[in-house]
PDB file of N, CA and C in Angstrom:
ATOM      1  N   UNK A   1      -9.236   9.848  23.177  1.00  0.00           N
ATOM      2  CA  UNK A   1      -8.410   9.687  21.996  1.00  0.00           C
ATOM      3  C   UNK A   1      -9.287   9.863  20.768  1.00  0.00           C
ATOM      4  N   UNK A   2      -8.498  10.472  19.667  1.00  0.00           N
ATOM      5  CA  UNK A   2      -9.461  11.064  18.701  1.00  0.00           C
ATOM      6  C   UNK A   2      -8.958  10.569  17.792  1.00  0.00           C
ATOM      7  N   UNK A   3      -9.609   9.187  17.182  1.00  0.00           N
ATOM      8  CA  UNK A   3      -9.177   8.413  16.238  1.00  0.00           C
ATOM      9  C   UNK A   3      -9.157   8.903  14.690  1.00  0.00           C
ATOM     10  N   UNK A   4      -9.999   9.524  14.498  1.00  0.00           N
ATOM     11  CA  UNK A   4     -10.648   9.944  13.255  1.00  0.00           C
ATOM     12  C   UNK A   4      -9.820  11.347  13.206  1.00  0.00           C
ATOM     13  N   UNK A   5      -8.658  10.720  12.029  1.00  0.00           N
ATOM     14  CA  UNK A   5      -7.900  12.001  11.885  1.00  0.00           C
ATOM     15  C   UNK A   5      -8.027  12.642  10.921  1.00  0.00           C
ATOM     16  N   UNK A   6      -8.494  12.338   9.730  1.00  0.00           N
ATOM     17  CA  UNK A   6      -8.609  12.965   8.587  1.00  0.00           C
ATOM     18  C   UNK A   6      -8.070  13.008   7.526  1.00  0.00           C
ATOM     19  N   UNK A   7      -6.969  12.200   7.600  1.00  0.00           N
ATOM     20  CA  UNK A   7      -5.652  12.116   6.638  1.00  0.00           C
ATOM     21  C   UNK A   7      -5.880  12.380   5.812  1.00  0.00           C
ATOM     22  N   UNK A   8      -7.200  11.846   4.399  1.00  0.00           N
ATOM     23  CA  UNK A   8      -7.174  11.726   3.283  1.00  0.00           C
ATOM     24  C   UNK A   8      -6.286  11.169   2.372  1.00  0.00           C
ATOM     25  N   UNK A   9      -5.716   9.989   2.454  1.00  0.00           N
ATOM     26  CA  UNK A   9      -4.996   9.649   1.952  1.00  0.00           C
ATOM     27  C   UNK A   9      -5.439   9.425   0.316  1.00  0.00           C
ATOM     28  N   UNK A  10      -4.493   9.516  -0.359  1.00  0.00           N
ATOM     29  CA  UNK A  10      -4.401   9.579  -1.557  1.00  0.00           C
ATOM     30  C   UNK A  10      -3.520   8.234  -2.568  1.00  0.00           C
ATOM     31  N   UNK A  11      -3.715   8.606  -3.577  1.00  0.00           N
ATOM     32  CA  UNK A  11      -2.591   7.380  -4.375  1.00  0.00           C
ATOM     33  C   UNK A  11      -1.295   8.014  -4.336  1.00  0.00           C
ATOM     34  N   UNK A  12      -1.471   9.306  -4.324  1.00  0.00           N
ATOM     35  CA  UNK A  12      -0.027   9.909  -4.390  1.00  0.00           C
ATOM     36  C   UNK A  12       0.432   9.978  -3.144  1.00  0.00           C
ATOM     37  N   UNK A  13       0.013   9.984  -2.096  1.00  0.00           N
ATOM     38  CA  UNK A  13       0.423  10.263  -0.571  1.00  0.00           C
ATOM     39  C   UNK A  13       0.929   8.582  -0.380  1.00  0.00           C
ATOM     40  N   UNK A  14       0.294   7.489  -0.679  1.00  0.00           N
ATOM     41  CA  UNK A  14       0.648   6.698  -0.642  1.00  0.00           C
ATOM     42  C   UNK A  14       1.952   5.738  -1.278  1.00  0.00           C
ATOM     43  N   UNK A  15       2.183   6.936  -2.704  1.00  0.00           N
ATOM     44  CA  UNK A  15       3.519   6.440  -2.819  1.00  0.00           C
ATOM     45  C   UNK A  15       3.950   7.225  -2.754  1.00  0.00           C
ATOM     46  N   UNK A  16       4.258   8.187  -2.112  1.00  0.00           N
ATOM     47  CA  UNK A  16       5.182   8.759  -1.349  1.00  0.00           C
ATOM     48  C   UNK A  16       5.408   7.614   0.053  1.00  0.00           C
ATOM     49  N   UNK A  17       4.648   7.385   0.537  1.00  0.00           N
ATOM     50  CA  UNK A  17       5.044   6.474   1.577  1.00  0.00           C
ATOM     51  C   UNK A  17       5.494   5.213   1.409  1.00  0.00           C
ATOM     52  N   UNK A  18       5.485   4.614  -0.122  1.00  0.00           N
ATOM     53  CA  UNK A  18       5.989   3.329  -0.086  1.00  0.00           C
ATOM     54  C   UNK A  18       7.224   3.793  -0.239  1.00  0.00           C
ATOM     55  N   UNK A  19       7.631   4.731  -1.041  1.00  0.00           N
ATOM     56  CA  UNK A  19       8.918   5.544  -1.190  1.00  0.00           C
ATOM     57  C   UNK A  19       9.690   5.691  -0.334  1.00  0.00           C
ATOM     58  N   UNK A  20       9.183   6.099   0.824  1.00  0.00           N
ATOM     59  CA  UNK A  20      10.095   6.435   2.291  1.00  0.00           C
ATOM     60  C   UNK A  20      10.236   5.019   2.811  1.00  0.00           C
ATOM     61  N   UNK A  21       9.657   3.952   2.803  1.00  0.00           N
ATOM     62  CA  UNK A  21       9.692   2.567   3.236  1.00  0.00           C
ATOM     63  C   UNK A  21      10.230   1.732   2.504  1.00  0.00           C
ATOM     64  N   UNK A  22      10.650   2.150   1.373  1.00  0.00           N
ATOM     65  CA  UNK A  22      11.677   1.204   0.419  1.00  0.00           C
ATOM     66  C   UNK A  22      13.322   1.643   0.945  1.00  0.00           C
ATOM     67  N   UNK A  23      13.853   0.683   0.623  1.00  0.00           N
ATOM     68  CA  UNK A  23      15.301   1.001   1.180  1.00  0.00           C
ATOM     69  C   UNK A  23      15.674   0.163  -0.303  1.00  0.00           C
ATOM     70  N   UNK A  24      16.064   1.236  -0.903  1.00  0.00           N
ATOM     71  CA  UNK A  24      16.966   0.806  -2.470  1.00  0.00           C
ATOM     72  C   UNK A  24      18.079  -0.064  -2.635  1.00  0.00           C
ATOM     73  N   UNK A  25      18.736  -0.058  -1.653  1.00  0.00           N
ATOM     74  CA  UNK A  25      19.964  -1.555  -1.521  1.00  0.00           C
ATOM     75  C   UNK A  25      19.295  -2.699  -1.522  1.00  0.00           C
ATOM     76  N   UNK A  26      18.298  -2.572  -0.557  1.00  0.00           N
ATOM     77  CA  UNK A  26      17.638  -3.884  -0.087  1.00  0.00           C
ATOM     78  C   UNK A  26      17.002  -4.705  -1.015  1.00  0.00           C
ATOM     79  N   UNK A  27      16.250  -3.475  -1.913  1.00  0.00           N
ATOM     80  CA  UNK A  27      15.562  -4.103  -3.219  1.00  0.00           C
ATOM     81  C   UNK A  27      16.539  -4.625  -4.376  1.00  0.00           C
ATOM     82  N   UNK A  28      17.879  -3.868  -4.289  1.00  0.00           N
ATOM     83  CA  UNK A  28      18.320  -4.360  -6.034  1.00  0.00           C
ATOM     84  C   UNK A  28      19.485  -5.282  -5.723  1.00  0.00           C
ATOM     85  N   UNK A  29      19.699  -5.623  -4.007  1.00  0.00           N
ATOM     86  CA  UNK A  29      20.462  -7.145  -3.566  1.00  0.00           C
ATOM     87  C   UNK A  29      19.099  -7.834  -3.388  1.00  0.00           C
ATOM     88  N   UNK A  30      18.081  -7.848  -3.127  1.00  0.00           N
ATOM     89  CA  UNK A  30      16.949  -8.675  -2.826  1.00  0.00           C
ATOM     90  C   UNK A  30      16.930 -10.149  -4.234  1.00  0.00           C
ATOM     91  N   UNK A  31      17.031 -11.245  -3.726  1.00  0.00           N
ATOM     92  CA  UNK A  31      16.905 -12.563  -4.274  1.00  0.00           C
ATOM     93  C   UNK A  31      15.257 -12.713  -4.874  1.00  0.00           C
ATOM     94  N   UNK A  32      14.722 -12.586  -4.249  1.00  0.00           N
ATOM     95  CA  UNK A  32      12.795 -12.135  -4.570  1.00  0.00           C
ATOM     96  C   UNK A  32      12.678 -10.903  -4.351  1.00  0.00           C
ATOM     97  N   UNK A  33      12.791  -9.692  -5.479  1.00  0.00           N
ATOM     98  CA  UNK A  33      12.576  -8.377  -5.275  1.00  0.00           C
ATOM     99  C   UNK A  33      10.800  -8.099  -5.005  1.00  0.00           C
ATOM    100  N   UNK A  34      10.246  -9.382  -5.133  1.00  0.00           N
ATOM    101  CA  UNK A  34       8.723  -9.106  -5.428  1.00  0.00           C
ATOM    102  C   UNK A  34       8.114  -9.571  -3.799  1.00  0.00           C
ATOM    103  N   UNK A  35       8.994 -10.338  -2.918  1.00  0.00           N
ATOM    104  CA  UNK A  35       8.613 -11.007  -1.836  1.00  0.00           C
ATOM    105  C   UNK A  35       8.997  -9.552  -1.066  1.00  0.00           C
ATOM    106  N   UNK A  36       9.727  -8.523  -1.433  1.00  0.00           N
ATOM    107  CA  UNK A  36      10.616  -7.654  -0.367  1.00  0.00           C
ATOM    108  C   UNK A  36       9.124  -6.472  -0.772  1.00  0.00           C
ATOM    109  N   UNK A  37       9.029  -6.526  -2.167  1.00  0.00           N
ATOM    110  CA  UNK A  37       7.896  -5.328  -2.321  1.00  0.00           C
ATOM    111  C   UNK A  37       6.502  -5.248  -1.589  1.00  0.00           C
ATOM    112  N   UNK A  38       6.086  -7.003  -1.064  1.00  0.00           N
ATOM    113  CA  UNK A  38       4.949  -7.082  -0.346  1.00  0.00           C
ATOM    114  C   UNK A  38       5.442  -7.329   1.114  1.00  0.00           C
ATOM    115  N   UNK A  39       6.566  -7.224   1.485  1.00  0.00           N
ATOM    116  CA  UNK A  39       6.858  -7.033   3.094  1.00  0.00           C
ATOM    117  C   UNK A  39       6.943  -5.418   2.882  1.00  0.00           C
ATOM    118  N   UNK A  40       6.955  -4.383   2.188  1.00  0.00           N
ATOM    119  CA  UNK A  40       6.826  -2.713   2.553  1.00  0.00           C
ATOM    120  C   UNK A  40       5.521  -3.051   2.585  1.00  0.00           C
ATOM    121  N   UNK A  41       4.603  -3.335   1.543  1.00  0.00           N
ATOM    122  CA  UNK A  41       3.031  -3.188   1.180  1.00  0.00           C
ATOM    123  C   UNK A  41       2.403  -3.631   2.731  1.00  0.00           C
ATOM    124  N   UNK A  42       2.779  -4.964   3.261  1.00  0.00           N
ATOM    125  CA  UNK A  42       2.296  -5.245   4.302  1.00  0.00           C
ATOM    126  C   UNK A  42       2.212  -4.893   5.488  1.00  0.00           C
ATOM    127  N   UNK A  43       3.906  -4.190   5.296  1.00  0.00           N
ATOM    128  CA  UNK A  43       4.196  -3.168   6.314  1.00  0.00           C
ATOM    129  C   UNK A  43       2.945  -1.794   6.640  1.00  0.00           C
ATOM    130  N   UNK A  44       2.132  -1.572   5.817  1.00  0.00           N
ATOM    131  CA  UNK A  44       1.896  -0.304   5.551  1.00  0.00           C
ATOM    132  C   UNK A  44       0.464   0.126   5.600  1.00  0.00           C
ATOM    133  N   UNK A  45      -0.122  -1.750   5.579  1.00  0.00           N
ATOM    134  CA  UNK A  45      -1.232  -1.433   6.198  1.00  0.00           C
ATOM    135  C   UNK A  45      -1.785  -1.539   7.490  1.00  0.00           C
ATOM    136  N   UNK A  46      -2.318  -0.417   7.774  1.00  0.00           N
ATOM    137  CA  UNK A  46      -2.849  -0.224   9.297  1.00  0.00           C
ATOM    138  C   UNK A  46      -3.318  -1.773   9.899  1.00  0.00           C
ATOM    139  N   UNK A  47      -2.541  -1.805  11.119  1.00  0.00           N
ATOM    140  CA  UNK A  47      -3.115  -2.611  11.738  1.00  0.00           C
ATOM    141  C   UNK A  47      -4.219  -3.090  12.653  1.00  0.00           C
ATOM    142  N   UNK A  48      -4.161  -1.616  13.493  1.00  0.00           N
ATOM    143  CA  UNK A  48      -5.759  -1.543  14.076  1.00  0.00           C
ATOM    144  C   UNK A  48      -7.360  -1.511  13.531  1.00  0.00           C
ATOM    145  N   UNK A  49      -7.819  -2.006  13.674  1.00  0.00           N
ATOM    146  CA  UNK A  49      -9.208  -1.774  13.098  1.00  0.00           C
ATOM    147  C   UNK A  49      -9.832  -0.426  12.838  1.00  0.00           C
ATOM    148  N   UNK A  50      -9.767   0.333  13.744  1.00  0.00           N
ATOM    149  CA  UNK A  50     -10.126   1.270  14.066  1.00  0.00           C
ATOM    150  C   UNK A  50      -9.241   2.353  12.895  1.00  0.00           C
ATOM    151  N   UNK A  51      -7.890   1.992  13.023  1.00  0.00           N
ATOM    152  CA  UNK A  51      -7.024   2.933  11.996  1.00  0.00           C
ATOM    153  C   UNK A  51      -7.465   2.602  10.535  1.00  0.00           C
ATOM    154  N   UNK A  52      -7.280   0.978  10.390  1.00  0.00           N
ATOM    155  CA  UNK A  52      -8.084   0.601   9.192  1.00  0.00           C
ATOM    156  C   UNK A  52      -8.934   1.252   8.448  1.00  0.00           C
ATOM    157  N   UNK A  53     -10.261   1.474   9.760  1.00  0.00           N
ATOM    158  CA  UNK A  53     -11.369   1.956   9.024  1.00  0.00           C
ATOM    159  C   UNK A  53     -11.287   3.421   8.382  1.00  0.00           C
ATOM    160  N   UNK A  54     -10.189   3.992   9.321  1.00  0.00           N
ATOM    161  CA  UNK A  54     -10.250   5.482   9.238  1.00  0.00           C
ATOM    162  C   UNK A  54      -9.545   5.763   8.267  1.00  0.00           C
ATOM    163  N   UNK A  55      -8.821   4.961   7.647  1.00  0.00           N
ATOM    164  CA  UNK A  55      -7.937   4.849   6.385  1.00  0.00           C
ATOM    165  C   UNK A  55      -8.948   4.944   5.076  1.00  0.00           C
ATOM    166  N   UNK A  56      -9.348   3.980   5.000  1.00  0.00           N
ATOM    167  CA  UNK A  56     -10.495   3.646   4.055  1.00  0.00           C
ATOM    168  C   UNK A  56     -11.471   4.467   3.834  1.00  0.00           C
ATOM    169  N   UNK A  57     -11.836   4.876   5.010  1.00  0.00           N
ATOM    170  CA  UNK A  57     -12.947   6.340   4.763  1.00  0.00           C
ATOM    171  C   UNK A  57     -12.608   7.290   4.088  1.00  0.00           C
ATOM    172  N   UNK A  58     -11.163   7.685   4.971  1.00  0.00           N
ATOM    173  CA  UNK A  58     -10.952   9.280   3.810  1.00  0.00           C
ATOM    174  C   UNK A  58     -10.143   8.938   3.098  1.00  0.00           C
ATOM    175  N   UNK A  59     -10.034   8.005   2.266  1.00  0.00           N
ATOM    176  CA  UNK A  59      -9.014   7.601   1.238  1.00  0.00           C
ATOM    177  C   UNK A  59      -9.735   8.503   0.291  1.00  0.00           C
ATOM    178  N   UNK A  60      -8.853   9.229  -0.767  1.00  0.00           N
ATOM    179  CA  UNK A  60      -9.329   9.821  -1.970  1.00  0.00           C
ATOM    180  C   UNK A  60      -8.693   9.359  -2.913  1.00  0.00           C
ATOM    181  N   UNK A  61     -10.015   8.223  -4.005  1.00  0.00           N
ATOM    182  CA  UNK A  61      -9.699   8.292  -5.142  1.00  0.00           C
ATOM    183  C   UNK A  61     -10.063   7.162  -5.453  1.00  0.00           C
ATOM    184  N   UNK A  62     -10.101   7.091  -6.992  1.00  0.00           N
ATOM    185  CA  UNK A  62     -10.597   5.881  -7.690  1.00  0.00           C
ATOM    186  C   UNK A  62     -11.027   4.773  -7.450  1.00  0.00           C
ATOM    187  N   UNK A  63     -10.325   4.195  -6.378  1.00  0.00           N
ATOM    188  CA  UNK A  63     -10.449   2.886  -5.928  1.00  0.00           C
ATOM    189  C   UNK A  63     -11.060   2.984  -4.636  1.00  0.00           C
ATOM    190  N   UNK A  64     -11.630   3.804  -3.906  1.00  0.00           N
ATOM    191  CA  UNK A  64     -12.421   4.350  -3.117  1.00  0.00           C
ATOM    192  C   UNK A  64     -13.518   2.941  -2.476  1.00  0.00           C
ATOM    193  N   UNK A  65     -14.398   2.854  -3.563  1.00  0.00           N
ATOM    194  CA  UNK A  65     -15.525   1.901  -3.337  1.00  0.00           C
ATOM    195  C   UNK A  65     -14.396   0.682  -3.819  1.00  0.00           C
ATOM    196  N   UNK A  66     -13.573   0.202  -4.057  1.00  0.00           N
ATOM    197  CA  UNK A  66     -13.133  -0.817  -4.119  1.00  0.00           C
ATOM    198  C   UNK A  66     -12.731  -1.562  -3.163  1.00  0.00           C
ATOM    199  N   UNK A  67     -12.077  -0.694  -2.196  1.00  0.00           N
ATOM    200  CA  UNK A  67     -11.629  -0.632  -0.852  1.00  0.00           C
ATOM    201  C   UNK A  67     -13.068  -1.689  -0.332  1.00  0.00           C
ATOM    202  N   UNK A  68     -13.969  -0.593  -0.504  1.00  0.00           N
ATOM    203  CA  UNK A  68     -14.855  -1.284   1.009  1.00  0.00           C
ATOM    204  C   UNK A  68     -15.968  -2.462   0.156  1.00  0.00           C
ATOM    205  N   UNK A  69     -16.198  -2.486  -1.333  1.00  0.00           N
ATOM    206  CA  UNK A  69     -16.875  -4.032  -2.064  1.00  0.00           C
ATOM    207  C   UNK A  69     -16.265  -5.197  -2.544  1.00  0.00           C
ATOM    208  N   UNK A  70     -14.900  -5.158  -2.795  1.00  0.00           N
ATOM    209  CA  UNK A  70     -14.286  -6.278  -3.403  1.00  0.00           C
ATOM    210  C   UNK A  70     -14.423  -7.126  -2.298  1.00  0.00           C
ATOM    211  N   UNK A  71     -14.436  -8.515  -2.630  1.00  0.00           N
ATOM    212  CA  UNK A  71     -14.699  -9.491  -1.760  1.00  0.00           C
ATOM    213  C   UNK A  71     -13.618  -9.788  -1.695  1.00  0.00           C
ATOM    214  N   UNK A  72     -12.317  -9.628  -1.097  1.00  0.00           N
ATOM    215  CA  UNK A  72     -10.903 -10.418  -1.513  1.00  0.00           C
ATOM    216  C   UNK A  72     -10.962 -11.374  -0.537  1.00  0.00           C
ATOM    217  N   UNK A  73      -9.671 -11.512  -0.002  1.00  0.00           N
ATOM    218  CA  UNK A  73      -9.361 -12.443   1.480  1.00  0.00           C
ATOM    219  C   UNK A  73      -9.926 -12.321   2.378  1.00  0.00           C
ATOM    220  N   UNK A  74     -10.677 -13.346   3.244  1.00  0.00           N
ATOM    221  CA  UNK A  74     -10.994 -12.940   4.893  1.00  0.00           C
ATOM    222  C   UNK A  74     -12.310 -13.376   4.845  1.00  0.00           C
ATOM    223  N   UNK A  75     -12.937 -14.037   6.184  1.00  0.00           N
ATOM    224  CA  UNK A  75     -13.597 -13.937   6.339  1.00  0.00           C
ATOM    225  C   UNK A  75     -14.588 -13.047   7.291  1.00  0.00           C
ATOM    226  N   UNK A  76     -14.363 -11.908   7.838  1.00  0.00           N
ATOM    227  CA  UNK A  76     -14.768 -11.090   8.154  1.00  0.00           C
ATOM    228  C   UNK A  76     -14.893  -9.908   7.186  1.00  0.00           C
ATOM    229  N   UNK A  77     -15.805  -9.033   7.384  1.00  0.00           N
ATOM    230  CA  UNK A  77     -15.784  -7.217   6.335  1.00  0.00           C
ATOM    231  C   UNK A  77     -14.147  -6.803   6.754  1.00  0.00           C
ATOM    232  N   UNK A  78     -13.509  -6.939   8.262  1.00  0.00           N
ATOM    233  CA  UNK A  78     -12.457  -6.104   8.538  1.00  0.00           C
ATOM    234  C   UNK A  78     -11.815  -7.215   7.625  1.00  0.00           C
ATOM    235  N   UNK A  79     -11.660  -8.237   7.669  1.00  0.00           N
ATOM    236  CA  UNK A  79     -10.393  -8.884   7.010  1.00  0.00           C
ATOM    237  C   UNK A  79     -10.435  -8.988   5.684  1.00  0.00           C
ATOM    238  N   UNK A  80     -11.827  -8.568   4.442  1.00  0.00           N
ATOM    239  CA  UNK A  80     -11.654  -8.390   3.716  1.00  0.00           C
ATOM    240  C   UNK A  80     -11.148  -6.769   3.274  1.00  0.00           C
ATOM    241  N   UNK A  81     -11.607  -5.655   4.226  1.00  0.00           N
ATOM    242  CA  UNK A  81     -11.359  -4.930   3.949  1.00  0.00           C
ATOM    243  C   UNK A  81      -9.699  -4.415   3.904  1.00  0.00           C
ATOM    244  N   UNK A  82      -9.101  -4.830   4.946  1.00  0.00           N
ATOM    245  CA  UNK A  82      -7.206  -5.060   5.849  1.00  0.00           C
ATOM    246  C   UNK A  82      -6.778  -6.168   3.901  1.00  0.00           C
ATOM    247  N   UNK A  83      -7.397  -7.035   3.325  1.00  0.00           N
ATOM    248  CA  UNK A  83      -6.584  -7.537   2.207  1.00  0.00           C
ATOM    249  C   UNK A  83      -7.093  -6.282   1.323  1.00  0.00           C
ATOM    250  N   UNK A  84      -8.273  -5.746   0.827  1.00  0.00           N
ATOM    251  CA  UNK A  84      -8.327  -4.757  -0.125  1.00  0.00           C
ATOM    252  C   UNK A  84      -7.134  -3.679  -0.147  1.00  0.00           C
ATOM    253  N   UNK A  85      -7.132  -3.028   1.435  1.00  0.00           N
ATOM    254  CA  UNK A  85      -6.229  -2.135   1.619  1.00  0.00           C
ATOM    255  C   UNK A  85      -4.524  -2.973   1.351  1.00  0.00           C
ATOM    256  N   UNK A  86      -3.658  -4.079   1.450  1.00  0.00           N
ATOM    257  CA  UNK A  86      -2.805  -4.644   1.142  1.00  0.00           C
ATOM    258  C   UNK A  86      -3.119  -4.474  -0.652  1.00  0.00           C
ATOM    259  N   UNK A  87      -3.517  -4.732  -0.986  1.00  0.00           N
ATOM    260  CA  UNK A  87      -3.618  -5.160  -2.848  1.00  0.00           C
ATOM    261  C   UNK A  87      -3.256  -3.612  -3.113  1.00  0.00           C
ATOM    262  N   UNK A  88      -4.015  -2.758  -2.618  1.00  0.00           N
ATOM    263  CA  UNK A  88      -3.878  -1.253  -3.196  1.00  0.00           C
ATOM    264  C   UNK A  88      -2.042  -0.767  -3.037  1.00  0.00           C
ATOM    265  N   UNK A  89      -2.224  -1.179  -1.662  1.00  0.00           N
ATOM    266  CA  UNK A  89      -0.755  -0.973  -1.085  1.00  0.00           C
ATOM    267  C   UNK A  89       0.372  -1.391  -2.062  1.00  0.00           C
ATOM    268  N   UNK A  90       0.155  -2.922  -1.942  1.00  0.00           N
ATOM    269  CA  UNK A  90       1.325  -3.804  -3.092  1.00  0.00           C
ATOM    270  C   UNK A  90       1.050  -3.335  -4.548  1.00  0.00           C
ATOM    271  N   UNK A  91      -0.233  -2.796  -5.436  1.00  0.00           N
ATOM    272  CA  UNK A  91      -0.021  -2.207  -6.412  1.00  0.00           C
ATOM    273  C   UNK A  91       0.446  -0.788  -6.500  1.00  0.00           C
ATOM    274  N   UNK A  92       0.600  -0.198  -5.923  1.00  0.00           N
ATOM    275  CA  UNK A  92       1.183   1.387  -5.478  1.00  0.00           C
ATOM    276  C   UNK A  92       2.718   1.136  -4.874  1.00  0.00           C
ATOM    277  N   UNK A  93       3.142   0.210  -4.439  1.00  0.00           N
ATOM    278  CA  UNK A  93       4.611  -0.936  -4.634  1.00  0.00           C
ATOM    279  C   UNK A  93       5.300  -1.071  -5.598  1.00  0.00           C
ATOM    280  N   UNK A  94       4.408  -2.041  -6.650  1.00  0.00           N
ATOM    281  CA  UNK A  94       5.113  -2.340  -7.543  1.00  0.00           C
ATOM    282  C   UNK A  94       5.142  -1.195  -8.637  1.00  0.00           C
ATOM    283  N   UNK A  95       4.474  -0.684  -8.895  1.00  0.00           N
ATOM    284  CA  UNK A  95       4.178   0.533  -9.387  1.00  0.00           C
ATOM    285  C   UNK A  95       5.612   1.536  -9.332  1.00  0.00           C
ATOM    286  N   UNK A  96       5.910   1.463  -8.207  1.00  0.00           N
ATOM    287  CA  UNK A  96       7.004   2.249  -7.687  1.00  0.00           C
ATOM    288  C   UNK A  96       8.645   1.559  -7.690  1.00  0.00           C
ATOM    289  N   UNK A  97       8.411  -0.172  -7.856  1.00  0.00           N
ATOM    290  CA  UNK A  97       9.685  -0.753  -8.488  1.00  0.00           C
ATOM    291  C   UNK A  97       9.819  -0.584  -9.760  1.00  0.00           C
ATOM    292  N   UNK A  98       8.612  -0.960 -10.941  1.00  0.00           N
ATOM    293  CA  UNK A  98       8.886  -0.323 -12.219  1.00  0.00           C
ATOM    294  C   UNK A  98       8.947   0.683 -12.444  1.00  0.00           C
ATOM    295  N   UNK A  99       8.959   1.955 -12.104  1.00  0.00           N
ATOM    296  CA  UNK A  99       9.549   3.161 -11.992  1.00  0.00           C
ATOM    297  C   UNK A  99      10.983   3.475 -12.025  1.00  0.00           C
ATOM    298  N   UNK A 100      11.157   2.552 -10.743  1.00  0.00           N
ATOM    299  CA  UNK A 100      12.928   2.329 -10.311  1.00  0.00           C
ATOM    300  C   UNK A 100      13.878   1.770 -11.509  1.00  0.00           C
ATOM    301  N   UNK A 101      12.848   0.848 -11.928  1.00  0.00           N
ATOM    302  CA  UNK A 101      13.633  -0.363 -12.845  1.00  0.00           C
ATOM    303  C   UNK A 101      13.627   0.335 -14.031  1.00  0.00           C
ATOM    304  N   UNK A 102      13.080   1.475 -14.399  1.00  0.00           N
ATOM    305  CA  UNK A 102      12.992   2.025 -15.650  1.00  0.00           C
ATOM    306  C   UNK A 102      13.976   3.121 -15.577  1.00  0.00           C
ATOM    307  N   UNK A 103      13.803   3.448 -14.698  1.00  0.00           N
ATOM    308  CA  UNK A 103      15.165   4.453 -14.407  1.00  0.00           C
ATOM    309  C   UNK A 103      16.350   4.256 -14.532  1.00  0.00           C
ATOM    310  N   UNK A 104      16.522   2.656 -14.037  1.00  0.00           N
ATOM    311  CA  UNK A 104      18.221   2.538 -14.031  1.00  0.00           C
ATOM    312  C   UNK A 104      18.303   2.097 -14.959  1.00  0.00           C
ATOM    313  N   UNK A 105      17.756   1.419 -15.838  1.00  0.00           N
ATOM    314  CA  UNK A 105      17.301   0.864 -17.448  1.00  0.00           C
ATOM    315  C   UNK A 105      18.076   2.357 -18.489  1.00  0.00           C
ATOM    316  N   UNK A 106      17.411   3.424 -18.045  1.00  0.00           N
ATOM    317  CA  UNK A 106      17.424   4.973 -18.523  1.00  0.00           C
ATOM    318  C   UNK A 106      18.647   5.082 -18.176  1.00  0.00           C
ATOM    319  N   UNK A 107      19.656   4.613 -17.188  1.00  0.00           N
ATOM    320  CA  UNK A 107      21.124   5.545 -16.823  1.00  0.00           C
ATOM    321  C   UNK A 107      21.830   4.834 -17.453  1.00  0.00           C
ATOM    322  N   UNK A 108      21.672   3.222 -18.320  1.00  0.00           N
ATOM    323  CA  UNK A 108      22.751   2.240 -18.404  1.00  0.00           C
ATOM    324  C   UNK A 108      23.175   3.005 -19.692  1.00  0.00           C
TER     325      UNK A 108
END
């Protein structure tokens, strides 16, 4: 098995994918629209270690070295690294509800 796929994931590849993992009813009946935005975010990060890592490697872009130095949650490198990758996730989330929210703001 050939773990190391190459993806390159991006900020933009990534919201494209929070995009496909949002379900728009869900969010604008949602009681905590902000609790529903970090169940996609959480959704979304790799769970295997192994996928983890391979995520983080070819990630392209800015936040690159942020990924693998911020000290966030965890006491392990993987479990700080699995919360870095969540924070990026949930800001590339919300990112993508104020978008939404500006839009329908724009149609009223």
């Amino acid at each position: 098995m050939d773990i190391c796929e190459n993806r390159g994931a991006t900020r933009w590849s990534m919201t494209e994918e929070v995009k496909d993992n949002i379900d728009i009813e869900t969010l604008k009946n949602a009681q905590y629209p902000e609790d529903y935005i970090n169940e996609v975010a959480d959704s979304l990060v790799p769970v295997y270690n192994a996928e983890l890592i391979d995520f983080a490697s070819h990630y392209n872009g800015e936040e690159y070295w942020s990924l693998w130095n911020e000290e966030n949650f965890g006491e392990t490198p993987l479990d700080m690294l699995r919360s870095n990758v969540f924070a990026l996730y949930q800001q590339v989330a919300f990112e993508v509800w104020e978008d939404y929210k500006q839009t329908l703001e724009e149609e009223e």
